[in-house]
Protein backbone atom coordinates (compact mmCIF):
# COMPACT_ATOMS: atom_id res chain seq x y z
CA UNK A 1 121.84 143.39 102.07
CA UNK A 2 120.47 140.49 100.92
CA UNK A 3 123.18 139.86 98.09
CA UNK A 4 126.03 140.43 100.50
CA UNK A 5 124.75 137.94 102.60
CA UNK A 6 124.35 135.09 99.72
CA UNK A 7 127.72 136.44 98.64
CA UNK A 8 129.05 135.19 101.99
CA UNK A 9 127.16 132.34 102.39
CA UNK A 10 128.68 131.06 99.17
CA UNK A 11 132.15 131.82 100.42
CA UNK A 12 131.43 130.13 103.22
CA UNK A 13 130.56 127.10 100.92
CA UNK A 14 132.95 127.10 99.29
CA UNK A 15 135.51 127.36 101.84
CA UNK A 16 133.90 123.86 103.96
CA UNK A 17 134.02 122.10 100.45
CA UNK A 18 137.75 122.89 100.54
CA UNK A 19 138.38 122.24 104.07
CA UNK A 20 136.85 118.96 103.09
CA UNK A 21 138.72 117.91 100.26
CA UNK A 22 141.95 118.81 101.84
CA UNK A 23 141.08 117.49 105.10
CA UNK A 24 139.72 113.64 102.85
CA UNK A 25 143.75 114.38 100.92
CA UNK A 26 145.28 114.41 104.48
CA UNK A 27 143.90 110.87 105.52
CA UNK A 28 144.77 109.58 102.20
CA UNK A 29 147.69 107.19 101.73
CA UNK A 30 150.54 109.60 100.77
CA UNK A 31 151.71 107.97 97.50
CA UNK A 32 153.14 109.83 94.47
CA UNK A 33 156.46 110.38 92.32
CA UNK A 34 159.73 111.69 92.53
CA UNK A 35 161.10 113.17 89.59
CA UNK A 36 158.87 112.71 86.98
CA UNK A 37 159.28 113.85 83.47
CA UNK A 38 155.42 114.84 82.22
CA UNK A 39 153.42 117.80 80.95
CA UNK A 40 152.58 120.29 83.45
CA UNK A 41 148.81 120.80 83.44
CA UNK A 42 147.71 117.11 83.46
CA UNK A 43 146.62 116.94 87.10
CA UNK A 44 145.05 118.14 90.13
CA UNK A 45 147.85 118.73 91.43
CA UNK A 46 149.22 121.72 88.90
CA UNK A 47 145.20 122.90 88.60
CA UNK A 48 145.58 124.25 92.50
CA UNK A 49 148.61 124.32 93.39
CA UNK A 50 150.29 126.30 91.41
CA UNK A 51 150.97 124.39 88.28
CA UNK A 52 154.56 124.13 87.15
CA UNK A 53 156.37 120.95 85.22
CA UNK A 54 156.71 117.97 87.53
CA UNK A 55 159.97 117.31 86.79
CA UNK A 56 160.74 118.61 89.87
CA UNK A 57 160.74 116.21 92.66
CA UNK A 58 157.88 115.62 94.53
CA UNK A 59 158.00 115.25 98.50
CA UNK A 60 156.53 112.46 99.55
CA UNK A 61 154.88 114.49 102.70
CA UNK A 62 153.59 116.23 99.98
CA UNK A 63 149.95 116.31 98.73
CA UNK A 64 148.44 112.46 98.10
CA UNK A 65 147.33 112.09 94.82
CA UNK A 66 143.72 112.08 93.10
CA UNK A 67 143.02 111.21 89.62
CA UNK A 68 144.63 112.82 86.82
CA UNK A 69 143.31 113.12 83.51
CA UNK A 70 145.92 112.46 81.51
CA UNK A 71 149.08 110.84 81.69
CA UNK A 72 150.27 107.11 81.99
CA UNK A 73 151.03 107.41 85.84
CA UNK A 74 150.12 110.19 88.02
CA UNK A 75 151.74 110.35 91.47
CA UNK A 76 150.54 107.12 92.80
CA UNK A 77 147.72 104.82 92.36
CA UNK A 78 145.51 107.28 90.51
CA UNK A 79 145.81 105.80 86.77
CA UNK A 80 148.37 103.03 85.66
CA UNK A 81 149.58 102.55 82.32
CA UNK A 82 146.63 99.95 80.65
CA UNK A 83 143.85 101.84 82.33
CA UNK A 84 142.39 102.77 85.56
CA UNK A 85 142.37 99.92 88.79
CA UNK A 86 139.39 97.71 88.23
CA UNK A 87 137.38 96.85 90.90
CA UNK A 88 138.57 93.45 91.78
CA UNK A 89 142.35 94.89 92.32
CA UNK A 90 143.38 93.21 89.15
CA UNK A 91 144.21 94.44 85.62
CA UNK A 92 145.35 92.18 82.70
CA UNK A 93 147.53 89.19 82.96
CA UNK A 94 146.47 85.86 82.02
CA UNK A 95 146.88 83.93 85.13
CA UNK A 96 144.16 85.60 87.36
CA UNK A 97 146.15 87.68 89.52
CA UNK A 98 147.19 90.24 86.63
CA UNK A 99 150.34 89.19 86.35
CA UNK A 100 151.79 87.68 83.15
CA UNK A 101 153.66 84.48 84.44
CA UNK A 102 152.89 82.28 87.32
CA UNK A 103 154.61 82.31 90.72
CA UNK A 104 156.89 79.49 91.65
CA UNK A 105 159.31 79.82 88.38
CA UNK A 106 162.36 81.97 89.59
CA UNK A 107 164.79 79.75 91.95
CA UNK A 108 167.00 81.66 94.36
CA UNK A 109 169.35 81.44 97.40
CA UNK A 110 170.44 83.03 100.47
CA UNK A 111 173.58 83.56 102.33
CA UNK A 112 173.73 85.54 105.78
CA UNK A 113 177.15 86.67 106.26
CA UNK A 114 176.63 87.15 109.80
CA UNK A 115 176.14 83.93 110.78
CA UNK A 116 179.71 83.46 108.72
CA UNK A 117 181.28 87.08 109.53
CA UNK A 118 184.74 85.89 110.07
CA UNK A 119 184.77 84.30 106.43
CA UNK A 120 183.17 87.67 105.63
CA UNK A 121 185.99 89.84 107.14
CA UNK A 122 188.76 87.52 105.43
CA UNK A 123 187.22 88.25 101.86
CA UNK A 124 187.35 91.96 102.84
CA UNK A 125 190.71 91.59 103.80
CA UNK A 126 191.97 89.04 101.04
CA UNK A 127 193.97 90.66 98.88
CA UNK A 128 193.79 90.63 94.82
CA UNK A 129 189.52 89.90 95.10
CA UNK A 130 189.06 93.82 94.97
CA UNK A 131 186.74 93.82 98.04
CA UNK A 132 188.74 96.06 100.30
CA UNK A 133 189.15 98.67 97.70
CA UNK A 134 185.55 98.76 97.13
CA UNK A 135 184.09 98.62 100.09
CA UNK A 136 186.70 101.52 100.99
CA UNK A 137 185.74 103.73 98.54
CA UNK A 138 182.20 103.54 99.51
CA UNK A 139 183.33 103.89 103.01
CA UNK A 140 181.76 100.81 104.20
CA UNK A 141 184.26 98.61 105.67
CA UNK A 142 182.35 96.32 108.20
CA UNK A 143 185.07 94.31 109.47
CA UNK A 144 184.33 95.63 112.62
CA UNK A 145 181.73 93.85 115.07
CA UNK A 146 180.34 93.06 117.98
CA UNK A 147 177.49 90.31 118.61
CA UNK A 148 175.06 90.96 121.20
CA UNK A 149 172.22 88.45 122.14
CA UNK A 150 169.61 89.65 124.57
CA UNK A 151 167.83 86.74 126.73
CA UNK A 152 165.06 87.39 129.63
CA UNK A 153 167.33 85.26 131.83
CA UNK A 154 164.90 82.10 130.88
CA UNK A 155 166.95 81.50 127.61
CA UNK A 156 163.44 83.20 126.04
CA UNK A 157 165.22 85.98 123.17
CA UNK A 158 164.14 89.32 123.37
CA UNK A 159 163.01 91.16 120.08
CA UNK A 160 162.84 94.98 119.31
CA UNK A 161 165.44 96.17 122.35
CA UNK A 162 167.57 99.08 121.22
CA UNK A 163 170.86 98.33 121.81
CA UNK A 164 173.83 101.01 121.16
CA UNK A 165 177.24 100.55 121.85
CA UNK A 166 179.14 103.59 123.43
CA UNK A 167 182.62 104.69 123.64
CA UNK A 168 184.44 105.60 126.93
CA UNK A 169 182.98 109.56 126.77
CA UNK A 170 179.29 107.77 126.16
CA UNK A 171 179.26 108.86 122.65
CA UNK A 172 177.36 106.20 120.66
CA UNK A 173 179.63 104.58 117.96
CA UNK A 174 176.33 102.09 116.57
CA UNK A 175 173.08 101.35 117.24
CA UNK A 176 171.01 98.43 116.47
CA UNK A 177 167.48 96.53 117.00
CA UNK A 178 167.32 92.98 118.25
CA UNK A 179 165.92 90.10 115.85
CA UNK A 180 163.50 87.97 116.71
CA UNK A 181 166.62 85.44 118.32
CA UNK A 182 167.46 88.36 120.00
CA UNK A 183 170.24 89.13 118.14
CA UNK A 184 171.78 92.39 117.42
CA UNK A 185 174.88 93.29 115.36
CA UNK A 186 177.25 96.61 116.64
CA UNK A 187 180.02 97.67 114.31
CA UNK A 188 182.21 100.14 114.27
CA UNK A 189 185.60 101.49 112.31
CA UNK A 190 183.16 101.66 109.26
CA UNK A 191 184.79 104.58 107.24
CA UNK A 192 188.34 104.55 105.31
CA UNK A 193 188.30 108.19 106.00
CA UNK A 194 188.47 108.16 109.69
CA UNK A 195 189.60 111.49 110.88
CA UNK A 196 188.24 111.26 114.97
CA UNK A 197 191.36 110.24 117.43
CA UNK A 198 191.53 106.35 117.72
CA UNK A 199 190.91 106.46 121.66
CA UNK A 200 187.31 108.18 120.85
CA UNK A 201 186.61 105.18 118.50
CA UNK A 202 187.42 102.59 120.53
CA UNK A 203 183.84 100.90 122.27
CA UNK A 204 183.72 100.79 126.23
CA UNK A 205 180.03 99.18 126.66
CA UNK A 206 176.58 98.49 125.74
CA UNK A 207 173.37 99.90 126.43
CA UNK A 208 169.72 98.13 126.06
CA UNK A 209 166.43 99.60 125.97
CA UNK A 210 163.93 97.11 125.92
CA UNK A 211 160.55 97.73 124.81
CA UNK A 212 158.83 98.02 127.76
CA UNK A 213 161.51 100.67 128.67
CA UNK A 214 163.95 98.41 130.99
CA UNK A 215 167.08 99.39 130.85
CA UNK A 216 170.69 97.72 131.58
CA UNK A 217 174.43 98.62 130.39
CA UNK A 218 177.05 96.06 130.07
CA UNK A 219 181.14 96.98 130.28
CA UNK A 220 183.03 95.84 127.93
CA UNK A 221 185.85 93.23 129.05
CA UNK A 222 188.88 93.46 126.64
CA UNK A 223 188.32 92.56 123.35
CA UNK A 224 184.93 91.47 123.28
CA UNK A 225 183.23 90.27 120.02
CA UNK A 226 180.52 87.94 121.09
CA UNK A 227 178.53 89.07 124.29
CA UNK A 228 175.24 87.39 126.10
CA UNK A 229 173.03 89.30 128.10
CA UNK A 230 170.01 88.52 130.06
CA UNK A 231 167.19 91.33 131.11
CA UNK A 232 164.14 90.59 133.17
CA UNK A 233 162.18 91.61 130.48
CA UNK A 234 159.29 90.23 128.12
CA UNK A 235 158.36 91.52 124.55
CA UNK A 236 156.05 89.76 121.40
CA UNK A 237 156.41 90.49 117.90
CA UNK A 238 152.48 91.41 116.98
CA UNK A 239 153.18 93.75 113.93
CA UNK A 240 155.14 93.11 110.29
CA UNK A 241 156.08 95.78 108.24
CA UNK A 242 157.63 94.29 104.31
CA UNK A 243 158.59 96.61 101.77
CA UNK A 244 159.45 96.02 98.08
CA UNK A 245 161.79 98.49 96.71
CA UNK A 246 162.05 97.12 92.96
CA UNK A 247 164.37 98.25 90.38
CA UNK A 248 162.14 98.78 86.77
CA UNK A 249 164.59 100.15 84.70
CA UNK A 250 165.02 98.36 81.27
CA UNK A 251 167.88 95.67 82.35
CA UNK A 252 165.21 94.52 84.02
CA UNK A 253 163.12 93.59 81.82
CA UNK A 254 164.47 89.71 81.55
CA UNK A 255 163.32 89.08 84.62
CA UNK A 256 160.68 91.76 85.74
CA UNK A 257 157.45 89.94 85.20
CA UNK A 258 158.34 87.09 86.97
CA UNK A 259 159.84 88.84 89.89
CA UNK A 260 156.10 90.97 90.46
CA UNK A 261 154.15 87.34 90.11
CA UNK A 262 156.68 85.87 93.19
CA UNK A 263 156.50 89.22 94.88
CA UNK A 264 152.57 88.99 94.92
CA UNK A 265 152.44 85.69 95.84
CA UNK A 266 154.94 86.07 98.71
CA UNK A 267 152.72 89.49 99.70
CA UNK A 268 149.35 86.97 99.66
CA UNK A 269 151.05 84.27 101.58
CA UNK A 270 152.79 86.35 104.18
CA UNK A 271 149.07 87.83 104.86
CA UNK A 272 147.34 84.89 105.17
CA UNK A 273 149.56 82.71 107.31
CA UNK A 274 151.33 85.53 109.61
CA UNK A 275 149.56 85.62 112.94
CA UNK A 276 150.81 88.90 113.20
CA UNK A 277 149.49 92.54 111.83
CA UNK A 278 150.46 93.34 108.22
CA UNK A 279 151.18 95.82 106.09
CA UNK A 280 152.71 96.16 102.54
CA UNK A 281 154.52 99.05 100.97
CA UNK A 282 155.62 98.53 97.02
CA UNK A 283 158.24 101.20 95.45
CA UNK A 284 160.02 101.58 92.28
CA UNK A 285 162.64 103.64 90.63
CA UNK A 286 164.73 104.12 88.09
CA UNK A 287 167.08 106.94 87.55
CA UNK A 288 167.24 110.18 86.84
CA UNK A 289 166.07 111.68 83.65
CA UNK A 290 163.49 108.72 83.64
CA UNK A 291 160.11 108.65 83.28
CA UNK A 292 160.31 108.69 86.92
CA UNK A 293 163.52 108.23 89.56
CA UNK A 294 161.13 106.97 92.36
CA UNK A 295 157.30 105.52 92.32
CA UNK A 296 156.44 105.47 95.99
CA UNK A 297 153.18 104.10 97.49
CA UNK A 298 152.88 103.87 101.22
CA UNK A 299 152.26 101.13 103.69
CA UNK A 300 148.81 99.68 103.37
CA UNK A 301 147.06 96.39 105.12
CA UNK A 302 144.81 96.20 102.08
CA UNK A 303 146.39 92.70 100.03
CA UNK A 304 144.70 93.13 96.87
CA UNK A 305 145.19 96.76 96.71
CA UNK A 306 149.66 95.93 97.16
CA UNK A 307 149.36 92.94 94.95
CA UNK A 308 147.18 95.18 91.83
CA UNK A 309 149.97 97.67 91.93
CA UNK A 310 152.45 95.58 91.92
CA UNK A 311 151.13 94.04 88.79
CA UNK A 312 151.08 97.21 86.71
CA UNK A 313 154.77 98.34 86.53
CA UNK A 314 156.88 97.73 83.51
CA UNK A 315 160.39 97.92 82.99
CA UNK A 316 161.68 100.89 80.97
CA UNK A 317 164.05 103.31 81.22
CA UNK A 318 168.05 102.89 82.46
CA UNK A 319 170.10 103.44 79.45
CA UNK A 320 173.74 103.07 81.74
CA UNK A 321 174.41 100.94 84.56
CA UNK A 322 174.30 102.65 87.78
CA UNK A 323 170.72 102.90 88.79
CA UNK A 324 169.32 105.82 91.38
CA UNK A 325 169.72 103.48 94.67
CA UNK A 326 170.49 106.48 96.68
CA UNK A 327 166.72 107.95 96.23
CA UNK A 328 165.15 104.41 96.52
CA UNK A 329 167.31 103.80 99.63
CA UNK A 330 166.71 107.43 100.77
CA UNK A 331 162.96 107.51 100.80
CA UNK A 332 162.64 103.81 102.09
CA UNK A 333 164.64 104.74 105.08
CA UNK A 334 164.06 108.08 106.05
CA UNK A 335 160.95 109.17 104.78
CA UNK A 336 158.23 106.20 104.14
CA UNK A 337 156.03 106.02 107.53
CA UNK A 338 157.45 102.85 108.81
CA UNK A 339 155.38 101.52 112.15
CA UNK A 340 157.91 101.96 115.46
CA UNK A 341 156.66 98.87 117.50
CA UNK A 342 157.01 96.70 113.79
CA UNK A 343 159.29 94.10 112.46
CA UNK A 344 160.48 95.98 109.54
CA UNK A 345 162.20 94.11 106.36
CA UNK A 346 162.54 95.84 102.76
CA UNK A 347 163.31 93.68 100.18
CA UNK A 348 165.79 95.67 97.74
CA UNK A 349 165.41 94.00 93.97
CA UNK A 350 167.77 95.10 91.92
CA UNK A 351 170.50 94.43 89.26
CA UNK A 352 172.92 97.20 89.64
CA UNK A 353 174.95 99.72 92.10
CA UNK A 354 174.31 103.12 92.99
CA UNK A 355 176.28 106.06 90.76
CA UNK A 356 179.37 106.39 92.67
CA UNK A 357 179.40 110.43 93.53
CA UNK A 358 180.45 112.20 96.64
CA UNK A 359 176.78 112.49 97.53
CA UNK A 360 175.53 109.12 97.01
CA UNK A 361 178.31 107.98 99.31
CA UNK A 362 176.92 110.08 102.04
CA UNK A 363 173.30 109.77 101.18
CA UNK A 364 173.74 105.81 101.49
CA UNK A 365 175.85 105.58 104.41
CA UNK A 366 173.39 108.09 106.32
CA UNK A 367 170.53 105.97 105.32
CA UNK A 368 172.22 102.40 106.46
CA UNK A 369 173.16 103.91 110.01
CA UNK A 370 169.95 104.80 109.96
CA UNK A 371 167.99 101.48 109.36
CA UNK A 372 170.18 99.90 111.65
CA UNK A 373 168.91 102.35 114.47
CA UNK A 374 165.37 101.73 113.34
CA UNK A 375 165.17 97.69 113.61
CA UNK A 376 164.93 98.29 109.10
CA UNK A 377 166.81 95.00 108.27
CA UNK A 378 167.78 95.24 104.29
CA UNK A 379 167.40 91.86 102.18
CA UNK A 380 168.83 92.46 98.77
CA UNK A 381 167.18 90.34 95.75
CA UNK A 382 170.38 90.40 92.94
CA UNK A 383 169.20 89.87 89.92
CA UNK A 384 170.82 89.05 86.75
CA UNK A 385 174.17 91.49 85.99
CA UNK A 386 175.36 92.21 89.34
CA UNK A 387 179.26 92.36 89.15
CA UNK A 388 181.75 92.70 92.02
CA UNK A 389 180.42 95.77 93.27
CA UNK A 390 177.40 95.00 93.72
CA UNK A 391 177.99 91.95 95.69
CA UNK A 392 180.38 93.97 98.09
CA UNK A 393 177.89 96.68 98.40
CA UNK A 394 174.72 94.41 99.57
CA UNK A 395 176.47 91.91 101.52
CA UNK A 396 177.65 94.59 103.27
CA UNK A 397 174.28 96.70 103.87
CA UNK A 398 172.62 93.10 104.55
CA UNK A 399 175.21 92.26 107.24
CA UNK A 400 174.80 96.27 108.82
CA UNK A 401 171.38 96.16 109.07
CA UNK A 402 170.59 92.36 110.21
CA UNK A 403 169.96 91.75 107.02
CA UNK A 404 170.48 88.78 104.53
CA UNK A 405 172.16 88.47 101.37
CA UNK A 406 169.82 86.58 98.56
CA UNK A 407 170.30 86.18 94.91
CA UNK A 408 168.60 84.28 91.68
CA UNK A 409 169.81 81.70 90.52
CA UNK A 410 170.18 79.97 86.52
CA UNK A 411 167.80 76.89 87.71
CA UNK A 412 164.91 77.94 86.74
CA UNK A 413 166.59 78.79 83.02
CA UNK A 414 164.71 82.27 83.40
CA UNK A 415 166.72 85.82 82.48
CA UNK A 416 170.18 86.45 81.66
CA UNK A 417 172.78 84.51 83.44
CA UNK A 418 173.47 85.09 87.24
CA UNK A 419 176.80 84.89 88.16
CA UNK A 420 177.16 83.15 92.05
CA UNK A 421 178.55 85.31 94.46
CA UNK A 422 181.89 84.19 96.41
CA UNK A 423 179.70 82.16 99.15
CA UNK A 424 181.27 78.81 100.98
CA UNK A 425 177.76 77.09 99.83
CA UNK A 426 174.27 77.37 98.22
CA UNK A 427 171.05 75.72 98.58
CA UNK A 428 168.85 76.75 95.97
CA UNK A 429 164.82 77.58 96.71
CA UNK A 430 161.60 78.50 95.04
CA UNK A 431 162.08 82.10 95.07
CA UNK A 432 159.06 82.54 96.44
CA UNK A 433 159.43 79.73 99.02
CA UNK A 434 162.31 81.21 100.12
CA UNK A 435 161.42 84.68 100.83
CA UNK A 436 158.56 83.58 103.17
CA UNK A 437 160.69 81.80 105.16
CA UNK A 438 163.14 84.70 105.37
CA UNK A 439 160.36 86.51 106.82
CA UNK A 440 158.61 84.10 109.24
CA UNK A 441 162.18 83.92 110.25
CA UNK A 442 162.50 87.44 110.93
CA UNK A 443 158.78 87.25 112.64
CA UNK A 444 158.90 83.72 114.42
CA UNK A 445 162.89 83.22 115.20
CA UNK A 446 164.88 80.91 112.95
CA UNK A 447 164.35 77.20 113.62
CA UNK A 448 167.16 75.13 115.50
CA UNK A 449 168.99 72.76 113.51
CA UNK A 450 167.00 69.95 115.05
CA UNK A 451 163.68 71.60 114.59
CA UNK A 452 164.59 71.45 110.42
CA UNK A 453 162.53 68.85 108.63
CA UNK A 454 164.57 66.42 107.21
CA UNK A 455 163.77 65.81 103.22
């Protein structure tokens, strides 16, 4: 009797210790990899789960990592390649921050083609540029759009109202989130393979949803591109949401370890002068057959802890051109835990297009519909080797999502040469600099022209 009963008091034991540990996994942040090539049997992970190579992908819903053994990287911030995460966030690097080179080197520029759409729309149209045919194939033709900006009726612009704009049957054609000047951006004829009747295409009005859940619909007069509309309504920006989603393959590499020293300092700065809540998210990917097609870490308030993983990567990997955008875009989008009631930006780094498949067409247009229904506004970084394609391609998810186009530049003499995209002018920034104004923008409102200080 008395055996069977310490028999099932160490069950018992043993069962609370795992309740515990899977209970401590559940509040963990969910970070990890998709589609890594290692050795199964290095990890926790394979020990009780069932084991099997992890060159399958990994969901990122799916258990958060603990530390590994072996291996270079282990789903997440477990071990990094140089060693395990000291205990002042920092690893290596010479300048105190571990990163390799300084912040304030890489000089870059911006250009928001919806503040110039119609100059967009005529180098879609042009003909003998090449822009229609790509942005056809990709089924991304944005010539189509309609302006909205949403007032409180005291010229005051309302942020974070959902606004969708519906055809005659109430069917919604787009939906978007207002800026912080209230503005939101409605397109529609996007695909070159339209096959709904014209009439069911054709937008009959707007609906807005503001935060605190007033509501008001506005019928469309005519041909309507450029509409003002005022709500009673009142609604503060009190939460910031950035994501880096950094291409590390080896074309990279010319430019990689300056890009994480800017990105950390821009993560620092953004912290300390926001008067808003923030949180961080860094991601990385290759493609597949890589070490790994996607390094995902969730969204996290703790600075040091974003800035110290940013500071480990390295660039490796590649081997042809196209990159996998299509799993960075994917996860970013649809399955990292953005916060509803944030500004949300993601910061897309990168130096070449998505592999142009049947798939990847549809994966990518799902996922920029969808970040234009969540408020996610996409900010492309081009880096050194972008061609024609890729310019069409992130002007164009820029301008869907709210976005704004941004590039490097050859000032700062860093990397391989950057070729300047077809833009009507260029100012040329601190990288850095630059990127936190883009996002006190995004948070504060853009300055009038008169509120500019004058050099």
């Amino acid at each position: 009797m008395k055996r069977n009963i310490r028999i099932f008091a160490m069950i018992l034991a043993l069962l609370l210790c795992m309740s515990t540990l899977l209970s401590c996994a559940a509040s963990a942040p969910q970070d990890g990899e998709i589609g890594t090539n290692k050795a199964p049997g290095s990890g926790f992970l394979d020990g009780v789960f069932g084991g099997g190579a992890k060159d399958e992908a990994m969901s990122p819903d799916a258990v958060p990592p603990m530390e590994a053994p072996g291996g270079d990287y282990d789903y997440g911030d477990a071990e990094v390649e140089g060693g395990f995460m000291g205990g002042d966030g920092t690893v290596g690097g010479t300048n105190g921050s571990g990163f390799e080179q300084q912040a304030g080197q890489l000089t870059g520029a911006e250009w928001n083609d919806n503040d110039h759409f119609s100059d967009f729309v005529d180098k879609i149209n042009a003909q003998g540029n090449g822009w229609y045919e790509i942005a056809s194939k990709w089924n991304q033709i944005a010539t189509k759009r309609i302006h909205v900006r949403l007032h409180n009726g005291q010229d005051k612009a309302v942020p974070l109202a959902v606004v969708s704009l519906l055809n005659a049957e109430g069917d919604v054609l787009w939906t978007a989130v207002t800026d912080a000047d209230g503005d939101a951006y409605l397109f529609y004829h996007i695909s070159s393979t339209i096959t709904s009747s014209m009439e069911s295409l054709i937008p009959a009005s707007i609906q807005v949803s503001a935060p605190d859940g007033k509501r008001m619909t506005h019928q469309l007069q005519g041909n309507e591109t450029e509409v003002v509309l005022a709500l009673d309504t009142t609604a503060d920006v009190t939460k910031l949401d950035v994501m880096f989603m950094i291409d590390t393959t080896g074309s990279m590499g010319d430019e990689l370890e300056y890009l994480k020293a800017e990105m950390g300092d821009v993560i620092r700065r953004v912290a300390r002068e926001s008067n808003v809540s923030v949180r961080t998210s860094v991601n990385f990917y290759r493609d597949k057959g890589d070490e790994y097609e996607l390094r995902y870490f969730d969204f996290r308030s703790d600075v040091d802890e974003a800035v110290s993983i940013l500071a480990k990567q390295r660039a490796a990997g590649g081997g042809d051109y196209e990159e996998a955008v299509d799993t960075a875009l994917d996860y970013a989008i649809n399955q990292a835990r953005w916060d509803e009631d944030a500004v949300k930006l993601i910061f897309l780094v990168l130096d070449a297009p998505p592999h142009y498949t049947a798939d990847t067409v549809r994966i990518i247009n799902d996922a920029i519909t969808k970040a234009a229904e969540e408020g996610i506004r996409i900010i492309p970084i081009a880096s050194s080797g972008v061609d024609e394609t890729c310019q069409v391609l992130f002007r164009t998810w820029a301008v869907m999502t709210g976005g704004t186009y941004t590039y490097l530049t050859d000032h700062s003499g860093i990397g391989g040469s950057h070729d300047k995209p077809d833009v009507e002018e260029e100012t040329v920034e601190l990288l850095n600099n630059m990127l936190v104004r883009i996002i006190k923008e995004y948070v504060e409102g853009k300055p009038e022209i008169s509120d500019v200080p004058v050099e």
